[in-house]
Protein backbone atom coordinates (compact mmCIF):
# COMPACT_ATOMS: atom_id res chain seq x y z
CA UNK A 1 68.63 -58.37 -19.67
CA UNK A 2 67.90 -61.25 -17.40
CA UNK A 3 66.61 -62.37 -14.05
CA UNK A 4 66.10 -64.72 -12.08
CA UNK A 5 63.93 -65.85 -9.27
CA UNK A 6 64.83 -69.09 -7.38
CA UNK A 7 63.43 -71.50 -4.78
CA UNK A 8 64.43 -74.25 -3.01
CA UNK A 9 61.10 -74.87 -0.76
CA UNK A 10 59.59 -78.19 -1.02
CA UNK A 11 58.03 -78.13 -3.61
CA UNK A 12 59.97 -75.69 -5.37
CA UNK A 13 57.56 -76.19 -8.66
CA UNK A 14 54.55 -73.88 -6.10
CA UNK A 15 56.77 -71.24 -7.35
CA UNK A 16 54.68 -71.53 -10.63
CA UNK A 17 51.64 -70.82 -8.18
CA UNK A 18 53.27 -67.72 -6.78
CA UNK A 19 54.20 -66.32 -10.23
CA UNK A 20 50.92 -67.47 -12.19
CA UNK A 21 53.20 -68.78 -14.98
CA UNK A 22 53.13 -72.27 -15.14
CA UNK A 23 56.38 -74.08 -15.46
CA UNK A 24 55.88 -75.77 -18.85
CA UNK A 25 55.31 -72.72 -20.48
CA UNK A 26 57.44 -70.19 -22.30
CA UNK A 27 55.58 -66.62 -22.98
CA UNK A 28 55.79 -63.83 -24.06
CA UNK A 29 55.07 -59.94 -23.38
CA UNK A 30 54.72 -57.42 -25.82
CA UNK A 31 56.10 -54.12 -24.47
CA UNK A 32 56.25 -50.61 -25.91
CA UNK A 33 60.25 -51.06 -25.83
CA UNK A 34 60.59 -54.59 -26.45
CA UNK A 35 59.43 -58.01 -25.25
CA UNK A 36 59.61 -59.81 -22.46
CA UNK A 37 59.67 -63.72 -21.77
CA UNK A 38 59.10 -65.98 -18.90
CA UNK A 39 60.65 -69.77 -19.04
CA UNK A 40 61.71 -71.91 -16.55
CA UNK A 41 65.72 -73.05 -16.80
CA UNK A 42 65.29 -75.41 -14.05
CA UNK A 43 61.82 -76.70 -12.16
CA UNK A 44 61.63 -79.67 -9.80
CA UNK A 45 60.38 -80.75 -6.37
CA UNK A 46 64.43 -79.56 -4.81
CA UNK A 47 64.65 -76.30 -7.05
CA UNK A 48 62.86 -74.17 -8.99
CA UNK A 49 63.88 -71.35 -11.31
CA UNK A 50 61.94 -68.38 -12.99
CA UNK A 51 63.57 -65.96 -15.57
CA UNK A 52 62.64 -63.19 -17.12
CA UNK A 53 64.51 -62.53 -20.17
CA UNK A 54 63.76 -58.83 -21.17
CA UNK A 55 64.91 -57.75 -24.96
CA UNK A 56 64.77 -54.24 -25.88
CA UNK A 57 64.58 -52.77 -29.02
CA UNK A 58 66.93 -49.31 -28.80
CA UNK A 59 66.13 -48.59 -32.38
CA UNK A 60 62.19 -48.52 -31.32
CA UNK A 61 62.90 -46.61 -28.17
CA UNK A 62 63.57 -43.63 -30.64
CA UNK A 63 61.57 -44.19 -33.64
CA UNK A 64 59.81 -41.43 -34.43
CA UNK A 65 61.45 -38.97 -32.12
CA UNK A 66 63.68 -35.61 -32.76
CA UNK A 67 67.93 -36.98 -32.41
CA UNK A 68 69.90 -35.30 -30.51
CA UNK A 69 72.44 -33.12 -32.19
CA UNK A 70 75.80 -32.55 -29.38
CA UNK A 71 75.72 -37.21 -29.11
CA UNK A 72 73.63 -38.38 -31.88
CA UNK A 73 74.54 -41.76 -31.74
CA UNK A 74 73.96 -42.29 -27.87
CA UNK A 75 70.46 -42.93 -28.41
CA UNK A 76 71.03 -46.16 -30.71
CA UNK A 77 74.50 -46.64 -28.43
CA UNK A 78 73.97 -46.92 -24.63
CA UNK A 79 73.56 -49.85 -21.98
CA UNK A 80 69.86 -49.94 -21.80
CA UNK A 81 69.12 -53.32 -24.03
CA UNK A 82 71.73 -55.00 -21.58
CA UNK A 83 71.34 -53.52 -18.16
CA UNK A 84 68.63 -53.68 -14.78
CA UNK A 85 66.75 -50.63 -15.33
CA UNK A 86 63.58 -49.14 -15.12
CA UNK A 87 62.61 -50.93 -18.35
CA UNK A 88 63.01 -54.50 -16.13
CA UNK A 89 60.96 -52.28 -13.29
CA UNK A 90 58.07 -51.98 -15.74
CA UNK A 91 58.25 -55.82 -16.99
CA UNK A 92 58.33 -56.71 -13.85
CA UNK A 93 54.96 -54.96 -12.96
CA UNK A 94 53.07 -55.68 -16.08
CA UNK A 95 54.53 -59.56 -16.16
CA UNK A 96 54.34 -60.44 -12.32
CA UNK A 97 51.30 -58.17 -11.74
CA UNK A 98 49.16 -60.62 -9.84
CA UNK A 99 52.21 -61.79 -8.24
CA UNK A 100 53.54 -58.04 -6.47
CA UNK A 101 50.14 -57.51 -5.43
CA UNK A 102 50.42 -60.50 -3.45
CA UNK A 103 47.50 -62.75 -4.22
CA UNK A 104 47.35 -66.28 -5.03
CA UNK A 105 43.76 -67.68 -5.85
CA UNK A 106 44.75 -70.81 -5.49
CA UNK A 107 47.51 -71.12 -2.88
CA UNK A 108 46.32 -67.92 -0.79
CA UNK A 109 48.27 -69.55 2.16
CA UNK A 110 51.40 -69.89 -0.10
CA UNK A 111 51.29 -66.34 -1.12
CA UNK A 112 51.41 -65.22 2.75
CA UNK A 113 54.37 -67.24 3.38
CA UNK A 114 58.18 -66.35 3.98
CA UNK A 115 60.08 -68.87 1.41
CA UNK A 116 63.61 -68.93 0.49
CA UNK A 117 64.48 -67.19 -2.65
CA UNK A 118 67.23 -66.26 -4.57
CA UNK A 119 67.68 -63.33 -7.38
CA UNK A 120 69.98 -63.41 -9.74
CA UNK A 121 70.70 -59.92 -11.79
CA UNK A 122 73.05 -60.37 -14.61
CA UNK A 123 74.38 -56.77 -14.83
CA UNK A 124 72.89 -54.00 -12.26
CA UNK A 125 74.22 -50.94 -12.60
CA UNK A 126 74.37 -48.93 -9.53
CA UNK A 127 76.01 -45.28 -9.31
CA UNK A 128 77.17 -45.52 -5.67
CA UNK A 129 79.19 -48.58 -6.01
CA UNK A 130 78.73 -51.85 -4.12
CA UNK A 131 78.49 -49.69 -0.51
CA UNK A 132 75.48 -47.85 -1.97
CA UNK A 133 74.04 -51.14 -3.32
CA UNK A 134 74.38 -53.03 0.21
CA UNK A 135 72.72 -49.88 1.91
CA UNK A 136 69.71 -50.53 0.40
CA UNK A 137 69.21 -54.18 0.20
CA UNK A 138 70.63 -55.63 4.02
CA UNK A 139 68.62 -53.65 5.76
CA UNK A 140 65.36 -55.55 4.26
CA UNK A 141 67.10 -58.79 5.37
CA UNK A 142 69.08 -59.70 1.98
CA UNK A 143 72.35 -61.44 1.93
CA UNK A 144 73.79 -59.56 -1.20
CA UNK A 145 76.92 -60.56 -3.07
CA UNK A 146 78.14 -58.43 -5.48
CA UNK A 147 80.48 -59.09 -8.55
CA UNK A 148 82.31 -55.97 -10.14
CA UNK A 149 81.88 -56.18 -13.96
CA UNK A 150 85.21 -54.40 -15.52
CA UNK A 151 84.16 -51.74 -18.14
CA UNK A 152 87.14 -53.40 -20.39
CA UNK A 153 89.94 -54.92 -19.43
CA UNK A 154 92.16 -53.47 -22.76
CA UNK A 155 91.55 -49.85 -21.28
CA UNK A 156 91.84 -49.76 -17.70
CA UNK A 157 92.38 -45.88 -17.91
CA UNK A 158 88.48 -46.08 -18.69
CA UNK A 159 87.98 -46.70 -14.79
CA UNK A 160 85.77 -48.75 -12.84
CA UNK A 161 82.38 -49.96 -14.13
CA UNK A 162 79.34 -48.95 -12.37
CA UNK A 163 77.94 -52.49 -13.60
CA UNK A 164 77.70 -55.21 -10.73
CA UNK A 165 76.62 -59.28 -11.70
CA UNK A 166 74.83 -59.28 -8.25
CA UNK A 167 72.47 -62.47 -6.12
CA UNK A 168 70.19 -61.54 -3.48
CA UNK A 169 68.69 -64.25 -0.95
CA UNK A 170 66.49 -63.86 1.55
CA UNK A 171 63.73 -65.25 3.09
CA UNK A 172 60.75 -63.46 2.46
CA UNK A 173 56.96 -63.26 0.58
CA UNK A 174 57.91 -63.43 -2.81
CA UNK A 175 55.28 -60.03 -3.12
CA UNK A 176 57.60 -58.36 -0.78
CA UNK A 177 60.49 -59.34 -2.72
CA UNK A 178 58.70 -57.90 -6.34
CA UNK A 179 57.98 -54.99 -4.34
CA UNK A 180 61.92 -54.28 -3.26
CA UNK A 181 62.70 -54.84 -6.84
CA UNK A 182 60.16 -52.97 -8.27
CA UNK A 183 61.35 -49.81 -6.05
CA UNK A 184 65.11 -50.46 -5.63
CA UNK A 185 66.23 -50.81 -9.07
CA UNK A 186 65.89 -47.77 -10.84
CA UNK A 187 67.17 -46.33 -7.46
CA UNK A 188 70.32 -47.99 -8.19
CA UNK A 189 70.54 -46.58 -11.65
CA UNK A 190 69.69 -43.37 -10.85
CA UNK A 191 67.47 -43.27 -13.96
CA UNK A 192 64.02 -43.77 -15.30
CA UNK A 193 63.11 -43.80 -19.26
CA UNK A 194 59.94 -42.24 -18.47
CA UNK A 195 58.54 -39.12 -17.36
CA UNK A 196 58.19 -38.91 -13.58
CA UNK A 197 55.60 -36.93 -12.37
CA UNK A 198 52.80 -36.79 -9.49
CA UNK A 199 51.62 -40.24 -10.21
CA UNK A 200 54.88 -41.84 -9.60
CA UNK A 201 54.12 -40.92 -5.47
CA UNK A 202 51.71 -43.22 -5.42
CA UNK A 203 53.28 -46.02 -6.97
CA UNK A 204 56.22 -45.85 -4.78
CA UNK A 205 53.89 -45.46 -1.70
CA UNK A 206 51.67 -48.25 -2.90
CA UNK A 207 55.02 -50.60 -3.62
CA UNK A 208 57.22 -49.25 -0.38
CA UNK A 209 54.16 -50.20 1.68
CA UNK A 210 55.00 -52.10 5.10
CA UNK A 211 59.03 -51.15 4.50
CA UNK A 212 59.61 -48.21 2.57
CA UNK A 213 58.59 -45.79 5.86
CA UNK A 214 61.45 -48.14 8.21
CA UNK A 215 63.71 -47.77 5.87
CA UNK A 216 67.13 -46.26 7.04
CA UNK A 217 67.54 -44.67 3.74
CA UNK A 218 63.65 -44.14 2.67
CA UNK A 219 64.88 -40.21 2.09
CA UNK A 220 67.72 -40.86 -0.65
CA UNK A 221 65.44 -43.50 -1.71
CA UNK A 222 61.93 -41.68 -2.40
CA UNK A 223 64.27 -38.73 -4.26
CA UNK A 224 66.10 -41.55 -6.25
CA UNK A 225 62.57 -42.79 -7.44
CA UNK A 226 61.42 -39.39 -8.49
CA UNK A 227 63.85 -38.54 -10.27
CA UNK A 228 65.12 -36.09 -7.83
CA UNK A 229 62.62 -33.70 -8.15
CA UNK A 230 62.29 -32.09 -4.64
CA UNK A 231 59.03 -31.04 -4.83
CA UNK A 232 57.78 -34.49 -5.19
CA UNK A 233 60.38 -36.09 -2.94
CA UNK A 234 59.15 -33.41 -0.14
CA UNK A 235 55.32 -34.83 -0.47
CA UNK A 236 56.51 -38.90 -0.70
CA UNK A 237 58.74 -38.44 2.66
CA UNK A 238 55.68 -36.54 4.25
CA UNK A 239 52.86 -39.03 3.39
CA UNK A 240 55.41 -41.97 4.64
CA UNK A 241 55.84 -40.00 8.15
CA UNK A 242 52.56 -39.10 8.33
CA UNK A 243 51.37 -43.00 7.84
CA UNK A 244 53.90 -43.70 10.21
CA UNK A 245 52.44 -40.94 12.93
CA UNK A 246 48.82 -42.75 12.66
CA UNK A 247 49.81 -46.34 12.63
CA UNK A 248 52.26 -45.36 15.68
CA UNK A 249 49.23 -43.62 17.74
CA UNK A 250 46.64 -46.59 16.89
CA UNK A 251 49.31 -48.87 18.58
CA UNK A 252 49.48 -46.64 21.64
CA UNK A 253 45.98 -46.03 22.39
CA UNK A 254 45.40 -49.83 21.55
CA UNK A 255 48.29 -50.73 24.29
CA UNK A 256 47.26 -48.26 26.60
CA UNK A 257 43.54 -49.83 26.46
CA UNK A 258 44.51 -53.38 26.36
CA UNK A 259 47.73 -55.05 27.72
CA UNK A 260 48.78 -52.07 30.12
CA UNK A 261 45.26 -52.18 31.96
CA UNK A 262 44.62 -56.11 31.79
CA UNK A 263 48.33 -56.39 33.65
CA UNK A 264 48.02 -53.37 35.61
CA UNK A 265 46.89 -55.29 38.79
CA UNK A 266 50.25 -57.19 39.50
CA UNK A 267 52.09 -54.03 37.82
CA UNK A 268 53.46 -56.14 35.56
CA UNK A 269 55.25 -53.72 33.49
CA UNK A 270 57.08 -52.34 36.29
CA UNK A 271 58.31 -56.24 37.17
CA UNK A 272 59.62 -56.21 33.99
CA UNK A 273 61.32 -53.18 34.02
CA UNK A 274 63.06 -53.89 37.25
CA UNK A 275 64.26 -57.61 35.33
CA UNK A 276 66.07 -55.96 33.13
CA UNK A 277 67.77 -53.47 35.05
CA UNK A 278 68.60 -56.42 37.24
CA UNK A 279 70.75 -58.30 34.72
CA UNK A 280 71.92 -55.22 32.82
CA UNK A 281 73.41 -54.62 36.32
CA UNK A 282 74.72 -57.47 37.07
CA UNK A 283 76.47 -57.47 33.92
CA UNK A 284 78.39 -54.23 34.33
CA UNK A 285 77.32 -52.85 30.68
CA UNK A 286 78.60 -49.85 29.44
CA UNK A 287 76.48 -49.57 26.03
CA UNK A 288 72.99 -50.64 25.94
CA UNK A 289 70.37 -50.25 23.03
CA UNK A 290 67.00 -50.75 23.41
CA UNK A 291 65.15 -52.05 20.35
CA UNK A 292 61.90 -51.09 20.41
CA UNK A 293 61.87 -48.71 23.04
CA UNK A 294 57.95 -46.74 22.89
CA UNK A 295 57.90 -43.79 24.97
CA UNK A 296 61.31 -44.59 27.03
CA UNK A 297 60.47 -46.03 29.76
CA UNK A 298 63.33 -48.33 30.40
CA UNK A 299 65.78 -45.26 29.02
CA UNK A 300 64.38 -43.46 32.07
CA UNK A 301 65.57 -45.91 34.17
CA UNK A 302 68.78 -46.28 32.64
CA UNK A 303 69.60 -42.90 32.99
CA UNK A 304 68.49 -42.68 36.24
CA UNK A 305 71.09 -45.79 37.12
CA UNK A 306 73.76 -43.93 35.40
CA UNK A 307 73.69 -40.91 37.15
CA UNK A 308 73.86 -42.78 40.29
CA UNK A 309 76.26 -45.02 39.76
CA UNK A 310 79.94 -44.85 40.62
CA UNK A 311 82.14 -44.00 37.85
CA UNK A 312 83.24 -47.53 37.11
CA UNK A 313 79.96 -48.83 36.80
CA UNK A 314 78.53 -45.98 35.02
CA UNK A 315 76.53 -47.01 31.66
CA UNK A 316 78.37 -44.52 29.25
CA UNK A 317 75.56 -44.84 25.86
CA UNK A 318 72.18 -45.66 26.28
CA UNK A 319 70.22 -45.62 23.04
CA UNK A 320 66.33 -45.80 22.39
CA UNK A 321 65.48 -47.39 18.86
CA UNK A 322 61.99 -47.44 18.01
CA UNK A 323 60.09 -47.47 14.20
CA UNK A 324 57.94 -44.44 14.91
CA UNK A 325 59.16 -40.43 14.50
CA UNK A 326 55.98 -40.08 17.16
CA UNK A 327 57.03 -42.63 19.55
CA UNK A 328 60.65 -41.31 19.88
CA UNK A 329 58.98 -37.96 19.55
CA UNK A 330 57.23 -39.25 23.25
CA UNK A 331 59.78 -40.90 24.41
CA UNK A 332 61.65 -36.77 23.73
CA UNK A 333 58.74 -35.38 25.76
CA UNK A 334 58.79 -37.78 28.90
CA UNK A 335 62.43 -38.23 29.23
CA UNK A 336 62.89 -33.80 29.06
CA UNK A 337 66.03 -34.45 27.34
CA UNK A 338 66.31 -31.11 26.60
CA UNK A 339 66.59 -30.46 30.43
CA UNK A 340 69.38 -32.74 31.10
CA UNK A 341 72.96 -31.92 32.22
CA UNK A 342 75.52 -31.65 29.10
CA UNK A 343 76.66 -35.34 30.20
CA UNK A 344 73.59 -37.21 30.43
CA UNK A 345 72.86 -35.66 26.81
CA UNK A 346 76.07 -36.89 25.67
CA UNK A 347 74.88 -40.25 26.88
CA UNK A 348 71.39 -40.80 25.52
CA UNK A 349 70.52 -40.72 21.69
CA UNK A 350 67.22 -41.88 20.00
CA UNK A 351 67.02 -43.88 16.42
CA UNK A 352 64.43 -44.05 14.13
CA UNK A 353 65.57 -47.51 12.68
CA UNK A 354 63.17 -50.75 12.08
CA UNK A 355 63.81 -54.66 14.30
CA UNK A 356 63.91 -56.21 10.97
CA UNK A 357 66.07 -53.90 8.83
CA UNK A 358 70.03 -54.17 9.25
CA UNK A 359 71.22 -50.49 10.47
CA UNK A 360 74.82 -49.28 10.70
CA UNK A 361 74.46 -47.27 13.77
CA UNK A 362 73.02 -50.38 15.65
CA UNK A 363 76.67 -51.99 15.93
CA UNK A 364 79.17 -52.58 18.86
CA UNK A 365 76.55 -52.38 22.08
CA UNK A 366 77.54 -54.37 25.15
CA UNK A 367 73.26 -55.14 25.53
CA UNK A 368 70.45 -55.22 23.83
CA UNK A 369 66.77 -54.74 25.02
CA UNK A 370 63.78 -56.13 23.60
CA UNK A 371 60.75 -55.72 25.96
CA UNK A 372 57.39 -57.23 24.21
CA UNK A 373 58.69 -56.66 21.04
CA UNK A 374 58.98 -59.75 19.19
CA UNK A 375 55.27 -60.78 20.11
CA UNK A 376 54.04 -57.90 17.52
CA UNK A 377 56.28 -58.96 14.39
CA UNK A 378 54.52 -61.28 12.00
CA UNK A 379 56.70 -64.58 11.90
CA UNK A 380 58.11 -63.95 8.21
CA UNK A 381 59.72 -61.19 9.59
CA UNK A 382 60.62 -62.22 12.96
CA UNK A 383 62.97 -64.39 11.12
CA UNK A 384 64.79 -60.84 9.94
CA UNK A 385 64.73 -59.56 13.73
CA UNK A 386 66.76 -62.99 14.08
CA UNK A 387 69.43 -61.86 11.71
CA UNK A 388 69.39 -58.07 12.59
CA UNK A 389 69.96 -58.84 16.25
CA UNK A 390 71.83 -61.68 16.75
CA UNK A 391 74.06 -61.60 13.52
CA UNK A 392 74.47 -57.89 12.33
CA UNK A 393 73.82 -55.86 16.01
CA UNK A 394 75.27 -59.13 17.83
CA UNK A 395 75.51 -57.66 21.01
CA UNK A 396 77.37 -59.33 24.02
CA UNK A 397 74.53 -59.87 25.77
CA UNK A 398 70.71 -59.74 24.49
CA UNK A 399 67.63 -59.77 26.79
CA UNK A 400 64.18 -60.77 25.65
CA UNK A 401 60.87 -60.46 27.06
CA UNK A 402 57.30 -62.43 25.91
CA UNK A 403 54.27 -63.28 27.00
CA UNK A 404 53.57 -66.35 28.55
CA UNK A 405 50.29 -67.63 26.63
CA UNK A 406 49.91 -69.83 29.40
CA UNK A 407 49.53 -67.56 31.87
CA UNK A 408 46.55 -65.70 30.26
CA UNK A 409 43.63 -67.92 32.31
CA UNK A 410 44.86 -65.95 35.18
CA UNK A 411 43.60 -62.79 33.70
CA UNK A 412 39.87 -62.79 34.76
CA UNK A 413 38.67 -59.88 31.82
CA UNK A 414 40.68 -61.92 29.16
CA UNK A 415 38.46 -63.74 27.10
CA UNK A 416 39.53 -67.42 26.65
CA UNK A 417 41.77 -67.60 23.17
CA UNK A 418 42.23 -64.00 22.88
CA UNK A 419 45.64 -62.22 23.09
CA UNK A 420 46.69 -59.51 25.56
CA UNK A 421 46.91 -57.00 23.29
CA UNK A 422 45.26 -56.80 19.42
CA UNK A 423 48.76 -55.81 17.80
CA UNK A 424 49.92 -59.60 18.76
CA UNK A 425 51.07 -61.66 15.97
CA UNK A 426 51.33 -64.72 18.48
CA UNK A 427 51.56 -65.52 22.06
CA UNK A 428 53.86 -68.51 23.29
CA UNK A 429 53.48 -71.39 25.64
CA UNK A 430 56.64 -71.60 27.42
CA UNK A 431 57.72 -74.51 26.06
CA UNK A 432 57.43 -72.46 22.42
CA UNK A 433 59.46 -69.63 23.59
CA UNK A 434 62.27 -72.10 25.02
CA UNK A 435 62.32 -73.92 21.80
CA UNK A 436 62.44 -70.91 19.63
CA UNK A 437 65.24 -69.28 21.60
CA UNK A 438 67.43 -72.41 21.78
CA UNK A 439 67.18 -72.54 18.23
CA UNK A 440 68.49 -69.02 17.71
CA UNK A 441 71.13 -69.60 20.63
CA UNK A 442 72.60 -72.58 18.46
CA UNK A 443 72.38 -70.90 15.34
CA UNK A 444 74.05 -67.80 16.55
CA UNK A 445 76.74 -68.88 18.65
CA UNK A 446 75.02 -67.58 22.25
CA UNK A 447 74.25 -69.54 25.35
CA UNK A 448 70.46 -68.87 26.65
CA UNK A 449 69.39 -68.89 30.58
CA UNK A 450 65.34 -68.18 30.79
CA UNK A 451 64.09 -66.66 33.74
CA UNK A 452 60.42 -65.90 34.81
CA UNK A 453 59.10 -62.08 35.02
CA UNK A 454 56.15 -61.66 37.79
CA UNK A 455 54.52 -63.89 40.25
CA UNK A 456 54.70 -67.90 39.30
CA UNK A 457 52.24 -69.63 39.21
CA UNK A 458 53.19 -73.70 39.79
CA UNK A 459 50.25 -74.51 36.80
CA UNK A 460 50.68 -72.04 33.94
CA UNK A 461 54.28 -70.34 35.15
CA UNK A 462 54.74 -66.66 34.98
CA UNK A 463 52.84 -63.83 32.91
CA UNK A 464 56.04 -63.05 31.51
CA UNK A 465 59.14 -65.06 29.98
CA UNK A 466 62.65 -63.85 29.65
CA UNK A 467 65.56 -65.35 27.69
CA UNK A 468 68.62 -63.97 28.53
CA UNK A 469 71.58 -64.61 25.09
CA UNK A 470 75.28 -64.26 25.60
CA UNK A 471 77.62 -64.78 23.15
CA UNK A 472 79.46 -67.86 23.73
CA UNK A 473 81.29 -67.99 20.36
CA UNK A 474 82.73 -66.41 17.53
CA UNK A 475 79.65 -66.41 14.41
């Protein structure tokens, strides 16, 4: 079985760094099932390769243990030696240890870094097909292309192979990338060679941590992994929504404490509000989404417009997409959905879905919301919000709201250099934003138009920036 991990950052050889196997080497791992290798097909300043050739010993894998006596032969006959299992799962753990767990003593800066990488799986199976296979891999950001392998071509009657020669790129820490692997390929196979038990909860916790919890499909996922033993599938999706319950009330108490107070004096939040009901108005929308929508307080306001509104001009969907079970869970609570006429039900729903994961139900939306959002995703992944929003969601029209970094002298209990609120990955000048949004507007196919949000100030602008995205072009 082999795979391979590719680079084409300058210079591609730090992908020795990364791995901790240097690229002049060849080595070898003793396993209980075989041995593994590391070598290096290709390594230079342009591109860099890793593989991991995997050989297991079927004979070994039963030595010493009772045969079967309906199939005899399927334990020395069967696809394990040659397929992506949870034999490469286990080689990939023991041989890129250091690696998954995301350290780098000597390039600690490298290690943190979203670089461009490529996989390469010779044969994957995955029962599910290529749909299933997709469904777990774009929403983490990967651009997946997927080869059928025929089962043999002198018996069609035999049917389609569950085998697929697939490549996976993304950019991404190469940790997180381990980590998907790790998870996501005995998922595919549906299998494990070991016995799965309670301990297996806490590796796929530990290795699903910061993606497994978003995950549109963390359920079929998490029962995948344990081998589909309910019992242990029931206390995996529990500690994942119960992680995501704490993390999601630290952020509000934080943002009710921080930002929402320090901009509470110009009402800030209200400005912005009323911006983007402004040009979702002017625009005549009929489905809007808002990504990253907290308790609901534009939703509110969309309803409120839609009941209001003359038939024509009536917003028919309005969806709330947020990370958090507890903030949609609020957002529930404050917007008494449950009190609503029939129609305004039929007109609201609520996702639990992630920015920076690729989501079927997030398609064909006339606008898209996102109201400081972007200024709390770490910039490795705000470059999978890019792709999510303005390539798979690609909405007609997209409206985005920052911080102006500038503007934060005017705040007289800010401290100078500090943020506005501690869940801030980065604040932008305006100059930043503008730069970054152009960028995405080319790349995309979308004209930009950037307004200001709040009282301007002629030295340092507004407190808040808006870039406005319509699509311009067929992607």
């Amino acid at each position: 079985m082999l795979l391979t991990i590719s680079t084409t950052r300058v210079p591609a050889t730090d992908l020795g760094y990364l791995l901790h196997k240097h690229p002049d080497r060849h080595q070898c791992f003793p396993m209980t099932f075989g041995n593994a290798s590391v070598f290096y097909p290709e390594a230079n300043a342009e591109k860099c390769t890793a593989a991991l050739l995997l050989d297991v010993d079927p004979v070994g894998l039963v030595r010493g243990k009772s045969k079967s006596d309906d199939r005899p032969l399927e334990q020395y006959v069967n696809d394990r030696p040659y397929v992506a299992s949870s034999f490469l799962s286990v080689a990939l753990g023991k041989v890129f240890s250091t690696a998954l767990s995301g350290r780098c003593k000597d390039r600690p800066e490298l290690a943190e870094s979203a670089i461009p990488l490529t996989v390469n799986l010779s044969v994957l199976p995955c029962r599910g097909g290529e749909k299933f296979l997709r469904e777990m891999f774009e929403p983490l950001g990967y651009q997946v292309t997927a080869k059928p392998l025929i089962l043999d071509a002198q018996f069609p009657e035999w049917g389609a192979s569950p085998y697929f020669s697939v490549e996976l790129q993304n950019t991404i820490r190469l940790a997180d990338l381990l980590s998907h692997l790790y998870v996501l390929i005995p998922v595919l196979d549906d299998d494990k060679h070991y016995w799965v038990g309670d301990d297996e909860i806490e590796k796929l916790l530990r290795h699903g941590e910061g993606w497994l919890n978003a995950h549109p499909a963390r359920e079929q996922i998490a029962d995948r992994y344990l081998k589909r033993q309910r019992r242990l599938t029931r206390i995996a999706v529990a500690q994942l929504a119960e992680a995501d319950n704490l993390d999601q009330e630290k952020l509000e108490i934080s943002h009710h404490q921080e930002e929402e107070v320090l901009e509470q004096r110009i009402s800030l939040n209200q400005q912005r509000l009323d911006a983007v009901m402004e040009v979702l108005k002017a625009s005549n929308v009929k489905r809007v989404v808002d990504l990253g929508c907290g308790e609901g307080k534009l939703l509110r306001l969309l309803l409120k417009e839609s009941a209001l509104a003359k038939p024509s001009q009536r917003i028919e969907q309005i969806t709330g997409v947020d990370v958090s079970h507890r903030a949609l869970e609020i957002a529930t609570e404050r917007l008494q959905i449950d009190r609503l006429s029939p129609t305004q039900q039929s007109r609201i729903q609520l996702i639990q879905s992630s920015l920076i994961y690729r989501d079927s139900r997030l398609t064909d939306f006339d606008a898209a919301a996102v109201i400081e959002v972007i200024e709390h995703l770490d910039l490795d992944r705000l470059a999978a919000f890019e792709r999510v929003l303005f390539e798979f969601v690609r909405p007609k029209s997209a409206i985005v709201t920052t911080p102006n970094i500038e503007y934060n002298v005017r705040f007289e209990n800010l401290p100078a250099g500090k943020f506005r609120h501690r869940d801030h990955r980065f604040e932008w000048t305006r100059a930043e934003f503008q730069t970054w949004a152009n960028a995405v507007a080319e790349r995309f196919g979308f004209a930009v138009e950037f307004r200001c949000v709040g009282t301007e100030d002629l030295e340092v602008g507004s407190p808040t920036q808006m870039a406005i995205f319509t699509q311009c072009k067929i992607y």
